[in-house]
PDB file of N, CA and C in Angstrom:
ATOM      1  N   UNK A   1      11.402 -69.436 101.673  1.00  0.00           N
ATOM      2  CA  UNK A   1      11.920 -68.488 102.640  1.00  0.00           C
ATOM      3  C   UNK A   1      10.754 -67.745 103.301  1.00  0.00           C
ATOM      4  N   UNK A   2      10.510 -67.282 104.400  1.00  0.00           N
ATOM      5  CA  UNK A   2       9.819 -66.787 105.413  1.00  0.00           C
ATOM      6  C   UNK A   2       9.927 -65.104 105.108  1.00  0.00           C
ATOM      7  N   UNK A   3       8.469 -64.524 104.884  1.00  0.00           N
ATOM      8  CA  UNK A   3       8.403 -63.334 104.273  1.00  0.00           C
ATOM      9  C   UNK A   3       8.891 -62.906 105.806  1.00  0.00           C
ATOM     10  N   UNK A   4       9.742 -61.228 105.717  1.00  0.00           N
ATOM     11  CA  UNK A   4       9.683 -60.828 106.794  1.00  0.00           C
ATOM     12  C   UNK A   4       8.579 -59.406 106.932  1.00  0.00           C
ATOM     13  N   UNK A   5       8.594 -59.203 108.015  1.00  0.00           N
ATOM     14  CA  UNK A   5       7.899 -57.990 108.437  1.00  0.00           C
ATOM     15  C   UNK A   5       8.189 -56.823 107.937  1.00  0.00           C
ATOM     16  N   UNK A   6       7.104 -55.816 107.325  1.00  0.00           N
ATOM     17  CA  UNK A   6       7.703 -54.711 107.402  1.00  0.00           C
ATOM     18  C   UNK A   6       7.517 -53.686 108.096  1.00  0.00           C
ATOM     19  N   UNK A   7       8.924 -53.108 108.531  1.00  0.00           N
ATOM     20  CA  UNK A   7       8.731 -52.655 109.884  1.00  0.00           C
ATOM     21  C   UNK A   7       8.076 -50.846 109.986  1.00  0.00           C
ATOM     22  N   UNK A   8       8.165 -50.415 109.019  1.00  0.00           N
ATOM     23  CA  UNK A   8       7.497 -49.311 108.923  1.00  0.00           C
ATOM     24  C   UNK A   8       5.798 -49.635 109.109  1.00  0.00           C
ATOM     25  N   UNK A   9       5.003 -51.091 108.826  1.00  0.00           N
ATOM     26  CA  UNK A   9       3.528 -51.286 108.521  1.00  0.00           C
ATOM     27  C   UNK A   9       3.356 -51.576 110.181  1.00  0.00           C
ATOM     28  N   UNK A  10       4.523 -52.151 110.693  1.00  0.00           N
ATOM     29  CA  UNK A  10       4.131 -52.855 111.745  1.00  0.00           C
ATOM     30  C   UNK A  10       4.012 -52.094 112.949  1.00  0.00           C
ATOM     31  N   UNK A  11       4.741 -50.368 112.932  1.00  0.00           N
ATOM     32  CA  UNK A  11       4.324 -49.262 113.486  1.00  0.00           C
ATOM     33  C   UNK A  11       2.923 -48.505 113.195  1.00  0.00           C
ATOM     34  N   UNK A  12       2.456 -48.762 112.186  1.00  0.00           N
ATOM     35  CA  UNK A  12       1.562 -47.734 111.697  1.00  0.00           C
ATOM     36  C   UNK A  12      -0.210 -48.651 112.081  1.00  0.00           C
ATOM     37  N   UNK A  13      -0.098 -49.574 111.961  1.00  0.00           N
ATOM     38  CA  UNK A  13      -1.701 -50.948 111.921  1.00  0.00           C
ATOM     39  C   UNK A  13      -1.342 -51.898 113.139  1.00  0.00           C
ATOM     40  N   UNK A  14      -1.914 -52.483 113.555  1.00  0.00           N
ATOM     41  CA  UNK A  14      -2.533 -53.145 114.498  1.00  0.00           C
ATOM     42  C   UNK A  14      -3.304 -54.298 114.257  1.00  0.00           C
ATOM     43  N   UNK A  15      -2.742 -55.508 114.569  1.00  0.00           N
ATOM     44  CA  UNK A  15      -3.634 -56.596 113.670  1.00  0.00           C
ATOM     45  C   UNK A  15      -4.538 -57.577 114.757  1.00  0.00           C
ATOM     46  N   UNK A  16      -5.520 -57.437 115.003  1.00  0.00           N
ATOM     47  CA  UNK A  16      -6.139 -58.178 116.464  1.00  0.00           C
ATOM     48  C   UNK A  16      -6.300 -59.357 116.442  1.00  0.00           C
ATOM     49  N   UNK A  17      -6.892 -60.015 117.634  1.00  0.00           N
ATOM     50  CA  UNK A  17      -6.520 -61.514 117.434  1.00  0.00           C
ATOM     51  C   UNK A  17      -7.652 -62.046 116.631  1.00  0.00           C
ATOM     52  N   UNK A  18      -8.505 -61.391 116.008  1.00  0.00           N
ATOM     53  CA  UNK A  18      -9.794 -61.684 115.525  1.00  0.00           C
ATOM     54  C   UNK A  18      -9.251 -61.554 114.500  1.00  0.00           C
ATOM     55  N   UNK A  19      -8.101 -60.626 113.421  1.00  0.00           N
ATOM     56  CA  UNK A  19      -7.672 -60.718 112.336  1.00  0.00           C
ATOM     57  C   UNK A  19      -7.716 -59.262 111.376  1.00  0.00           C
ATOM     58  N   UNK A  20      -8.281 -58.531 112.056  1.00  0.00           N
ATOM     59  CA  UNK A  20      -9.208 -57.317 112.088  1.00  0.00           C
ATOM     60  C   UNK A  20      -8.237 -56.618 112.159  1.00  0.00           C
ATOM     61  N   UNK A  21      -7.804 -55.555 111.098  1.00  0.00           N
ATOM     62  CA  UNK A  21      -6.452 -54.382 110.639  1.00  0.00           C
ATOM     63  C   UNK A  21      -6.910 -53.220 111.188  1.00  0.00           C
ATOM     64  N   UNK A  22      -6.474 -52.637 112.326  1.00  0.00           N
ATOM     65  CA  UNK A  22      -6.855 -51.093 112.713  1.00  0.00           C
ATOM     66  C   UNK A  22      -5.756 -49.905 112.296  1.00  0.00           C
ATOM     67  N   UNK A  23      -6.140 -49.017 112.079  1.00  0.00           N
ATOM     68  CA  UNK A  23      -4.994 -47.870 112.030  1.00  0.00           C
ATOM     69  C   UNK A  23      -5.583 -46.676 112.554  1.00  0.00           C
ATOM     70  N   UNK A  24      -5.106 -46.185 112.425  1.00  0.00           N
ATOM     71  CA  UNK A  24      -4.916 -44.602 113.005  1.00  0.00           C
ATOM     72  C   UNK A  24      -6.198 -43.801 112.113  1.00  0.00           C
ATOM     73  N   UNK A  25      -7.174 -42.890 113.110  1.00  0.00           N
ATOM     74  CA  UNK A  25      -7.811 -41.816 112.271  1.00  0.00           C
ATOM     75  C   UNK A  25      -7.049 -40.856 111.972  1.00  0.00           C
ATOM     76  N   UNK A  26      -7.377 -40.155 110.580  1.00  0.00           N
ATOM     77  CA  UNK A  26      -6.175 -39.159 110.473  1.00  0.00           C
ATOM     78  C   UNK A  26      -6.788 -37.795 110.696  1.00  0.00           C
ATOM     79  N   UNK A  27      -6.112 -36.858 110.599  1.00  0.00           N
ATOM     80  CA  UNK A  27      -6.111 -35.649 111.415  1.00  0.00           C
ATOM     81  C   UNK A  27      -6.346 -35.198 113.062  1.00  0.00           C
ATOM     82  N   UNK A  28      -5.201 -35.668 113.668  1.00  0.00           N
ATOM     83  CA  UNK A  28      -4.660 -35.274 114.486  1.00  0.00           C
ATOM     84  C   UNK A  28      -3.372 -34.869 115.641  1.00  0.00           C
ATOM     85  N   UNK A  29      -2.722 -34.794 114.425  1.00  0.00           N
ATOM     86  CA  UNK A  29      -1.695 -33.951 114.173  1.00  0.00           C
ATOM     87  C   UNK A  29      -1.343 -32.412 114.167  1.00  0.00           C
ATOM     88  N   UNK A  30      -2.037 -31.701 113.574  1.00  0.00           N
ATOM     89  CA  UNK A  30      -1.870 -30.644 113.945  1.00  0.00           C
ATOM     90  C   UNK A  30      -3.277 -29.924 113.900  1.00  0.00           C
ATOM     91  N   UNK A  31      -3.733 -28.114 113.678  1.00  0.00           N
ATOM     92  CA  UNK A  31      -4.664 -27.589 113.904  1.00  0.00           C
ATOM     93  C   UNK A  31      -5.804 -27.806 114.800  1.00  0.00           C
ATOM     94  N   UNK A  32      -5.150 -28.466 115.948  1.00  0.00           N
ATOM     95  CA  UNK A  32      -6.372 -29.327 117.013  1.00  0.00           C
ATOM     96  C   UNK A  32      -6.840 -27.949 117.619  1.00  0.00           C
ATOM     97  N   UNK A  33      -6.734 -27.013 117.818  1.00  0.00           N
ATOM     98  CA  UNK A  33      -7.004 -25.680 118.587  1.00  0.00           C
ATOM     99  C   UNK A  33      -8.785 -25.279 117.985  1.00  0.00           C
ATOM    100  N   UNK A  34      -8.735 -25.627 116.797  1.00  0.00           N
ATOM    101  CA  UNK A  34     -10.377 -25.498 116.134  1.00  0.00           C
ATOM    102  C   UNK A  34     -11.366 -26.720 116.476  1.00  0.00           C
ATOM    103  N   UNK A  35     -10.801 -27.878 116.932  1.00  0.00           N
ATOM    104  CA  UNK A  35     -11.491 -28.921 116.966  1.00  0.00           C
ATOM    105  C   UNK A  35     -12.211 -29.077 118.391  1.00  0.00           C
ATOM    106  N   UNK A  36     -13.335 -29.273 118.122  1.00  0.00           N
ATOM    107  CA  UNK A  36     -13.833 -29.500 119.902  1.00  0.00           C
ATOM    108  C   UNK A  36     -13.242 -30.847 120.570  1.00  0.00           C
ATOM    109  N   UNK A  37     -13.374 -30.831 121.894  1.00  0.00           N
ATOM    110  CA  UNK A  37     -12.925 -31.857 122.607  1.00  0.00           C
ATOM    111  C   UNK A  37     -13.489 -33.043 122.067  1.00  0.00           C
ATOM    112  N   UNK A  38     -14.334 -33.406 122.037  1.00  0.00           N
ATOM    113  CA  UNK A  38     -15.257 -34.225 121.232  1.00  0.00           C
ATOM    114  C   UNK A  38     -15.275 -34.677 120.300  1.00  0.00           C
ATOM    115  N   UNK A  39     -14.782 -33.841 119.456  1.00  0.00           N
ATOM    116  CA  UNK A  39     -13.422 -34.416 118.408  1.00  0.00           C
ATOM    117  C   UNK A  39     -12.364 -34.973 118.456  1.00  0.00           C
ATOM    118  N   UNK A  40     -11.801 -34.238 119.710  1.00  0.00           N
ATOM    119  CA  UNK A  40     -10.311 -35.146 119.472  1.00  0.00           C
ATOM    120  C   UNK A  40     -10.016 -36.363 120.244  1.00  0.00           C
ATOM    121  N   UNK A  41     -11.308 -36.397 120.793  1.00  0.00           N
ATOM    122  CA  UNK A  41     -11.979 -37.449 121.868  1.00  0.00           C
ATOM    123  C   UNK A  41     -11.432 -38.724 120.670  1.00  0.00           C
ATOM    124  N   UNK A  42     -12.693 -38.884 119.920  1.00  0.00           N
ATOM    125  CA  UNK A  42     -13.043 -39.176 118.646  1.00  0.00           C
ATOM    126  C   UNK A  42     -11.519 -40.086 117.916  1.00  0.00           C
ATOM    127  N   UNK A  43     -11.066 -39.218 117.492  1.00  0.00           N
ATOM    128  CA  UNK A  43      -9.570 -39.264 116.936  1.00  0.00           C
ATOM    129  C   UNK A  43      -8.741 -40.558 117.552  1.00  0.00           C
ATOM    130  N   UNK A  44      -8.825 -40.391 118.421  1.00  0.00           N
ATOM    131  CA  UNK A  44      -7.730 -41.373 119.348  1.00  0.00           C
ATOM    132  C   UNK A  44      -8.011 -42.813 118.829  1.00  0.00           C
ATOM    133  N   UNK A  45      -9.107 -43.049 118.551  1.00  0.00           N
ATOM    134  CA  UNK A  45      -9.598 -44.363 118.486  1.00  0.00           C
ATOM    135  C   UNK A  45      -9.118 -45.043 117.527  1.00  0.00           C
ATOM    136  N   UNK A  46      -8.366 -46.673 117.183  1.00  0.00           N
ATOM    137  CA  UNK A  46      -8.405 -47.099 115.835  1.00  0.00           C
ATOM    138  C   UNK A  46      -9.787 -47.390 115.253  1.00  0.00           C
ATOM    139  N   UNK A  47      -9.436 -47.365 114.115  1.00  0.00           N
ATOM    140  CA  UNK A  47     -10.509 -47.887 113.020  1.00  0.00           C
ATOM    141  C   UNK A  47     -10.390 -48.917 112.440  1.00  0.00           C
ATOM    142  N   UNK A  48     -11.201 -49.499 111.945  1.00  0.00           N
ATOM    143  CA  UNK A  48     -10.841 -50.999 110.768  1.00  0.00           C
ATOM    144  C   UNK A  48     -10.807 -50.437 109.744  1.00  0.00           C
ATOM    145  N   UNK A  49      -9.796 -51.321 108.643  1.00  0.00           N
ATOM    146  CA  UNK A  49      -9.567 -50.864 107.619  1.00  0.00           C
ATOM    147  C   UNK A  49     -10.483 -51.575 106.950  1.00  0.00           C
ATOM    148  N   UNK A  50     -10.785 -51.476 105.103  1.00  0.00           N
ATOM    149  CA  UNK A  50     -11.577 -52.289 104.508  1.00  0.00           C
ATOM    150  C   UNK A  50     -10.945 -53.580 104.111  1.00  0.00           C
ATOM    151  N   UNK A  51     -12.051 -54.582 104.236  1.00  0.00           N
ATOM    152  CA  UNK A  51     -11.192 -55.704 103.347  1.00  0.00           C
ATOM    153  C   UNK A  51      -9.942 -55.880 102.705  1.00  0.00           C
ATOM    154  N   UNK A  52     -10.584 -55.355 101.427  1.00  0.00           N
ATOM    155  CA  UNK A  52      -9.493 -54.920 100.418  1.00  0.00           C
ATOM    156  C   UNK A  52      -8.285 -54.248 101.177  1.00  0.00           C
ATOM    157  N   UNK A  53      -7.934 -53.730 101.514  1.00  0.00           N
ATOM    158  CA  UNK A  53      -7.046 -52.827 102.073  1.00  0.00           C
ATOM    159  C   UNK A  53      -6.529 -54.074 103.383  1.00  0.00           C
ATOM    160  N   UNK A  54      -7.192 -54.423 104.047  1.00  0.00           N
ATOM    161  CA  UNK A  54      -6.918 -55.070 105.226  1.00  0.00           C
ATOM    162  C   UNK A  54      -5.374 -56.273 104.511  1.00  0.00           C
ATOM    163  N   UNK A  55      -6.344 -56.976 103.624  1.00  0.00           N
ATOM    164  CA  UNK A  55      -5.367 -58.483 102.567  1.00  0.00           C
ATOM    165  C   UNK A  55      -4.250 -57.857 102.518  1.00  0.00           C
ATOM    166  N   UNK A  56      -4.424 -56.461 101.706  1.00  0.00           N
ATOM    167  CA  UNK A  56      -3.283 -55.941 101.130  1.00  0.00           C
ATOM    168  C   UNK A  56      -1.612 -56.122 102.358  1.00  0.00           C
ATOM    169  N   UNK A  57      -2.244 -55.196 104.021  1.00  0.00           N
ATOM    170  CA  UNK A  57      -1.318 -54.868 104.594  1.00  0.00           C
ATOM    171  C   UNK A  57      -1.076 -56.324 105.647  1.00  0.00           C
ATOM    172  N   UNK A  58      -2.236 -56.988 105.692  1.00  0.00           N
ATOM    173  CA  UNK A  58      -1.762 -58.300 105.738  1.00  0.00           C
ATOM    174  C   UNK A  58      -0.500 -59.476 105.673  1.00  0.00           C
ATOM    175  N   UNK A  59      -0.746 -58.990 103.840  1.00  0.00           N
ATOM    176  CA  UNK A  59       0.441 -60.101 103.262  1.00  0.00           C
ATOM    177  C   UNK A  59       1.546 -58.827 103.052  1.00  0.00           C
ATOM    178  N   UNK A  60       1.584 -57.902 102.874  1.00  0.00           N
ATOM    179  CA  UNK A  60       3.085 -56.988 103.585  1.00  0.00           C
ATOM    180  C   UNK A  60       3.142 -57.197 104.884  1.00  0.00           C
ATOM    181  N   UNK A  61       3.011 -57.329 106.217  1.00  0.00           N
ATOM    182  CA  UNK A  61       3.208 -57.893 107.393  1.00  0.00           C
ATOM    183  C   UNK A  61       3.790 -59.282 107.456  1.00  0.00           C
ATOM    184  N   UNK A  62       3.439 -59.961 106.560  1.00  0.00           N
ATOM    185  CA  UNK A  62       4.133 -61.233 106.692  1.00  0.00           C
ATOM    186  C   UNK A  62       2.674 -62.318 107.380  1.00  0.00           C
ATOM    187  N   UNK A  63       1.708 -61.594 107.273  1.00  0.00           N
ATOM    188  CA  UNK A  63       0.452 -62.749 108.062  1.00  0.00           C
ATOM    189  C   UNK A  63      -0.847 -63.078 107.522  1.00  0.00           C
ATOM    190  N   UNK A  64      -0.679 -63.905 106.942  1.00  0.00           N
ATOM    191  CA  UNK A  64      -2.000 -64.263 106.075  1.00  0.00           C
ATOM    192  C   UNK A  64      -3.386 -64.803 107.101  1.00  0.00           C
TER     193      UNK A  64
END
């Protein structure tokens, strides 16, 4: 049977065509009023996850 997606992972990561797991930097959500622009510049951007971590949300996605 054909693993399915899970759909909470498949909102949160980003999987590129290179294979490469991005997610979200965290903190920026709230208290942005202390943060310089430059910071929250910053923020917006995905990140790669590690290896380890990458496999993991991988094979919960359904994509090896």
């Amino acid at each position: 049977m054909k693993a399915k997606t899970r759909k909470s992972l498949s909102k949160r990561f980003k999987i590129t065509k290179t294979g490469k797991v991005m997610r979200r930097v965290v903190g920026q959500d709230h208290l942005l009023s202390k943060k310089s622009s430059k910071k929250k510049r910053a923020l917006k951007k995905l990140i790669e996850m590690s290896p380890s971590e990458s496999k993991k949300i991988r094979k919960l996605m359904g994509k090896q």
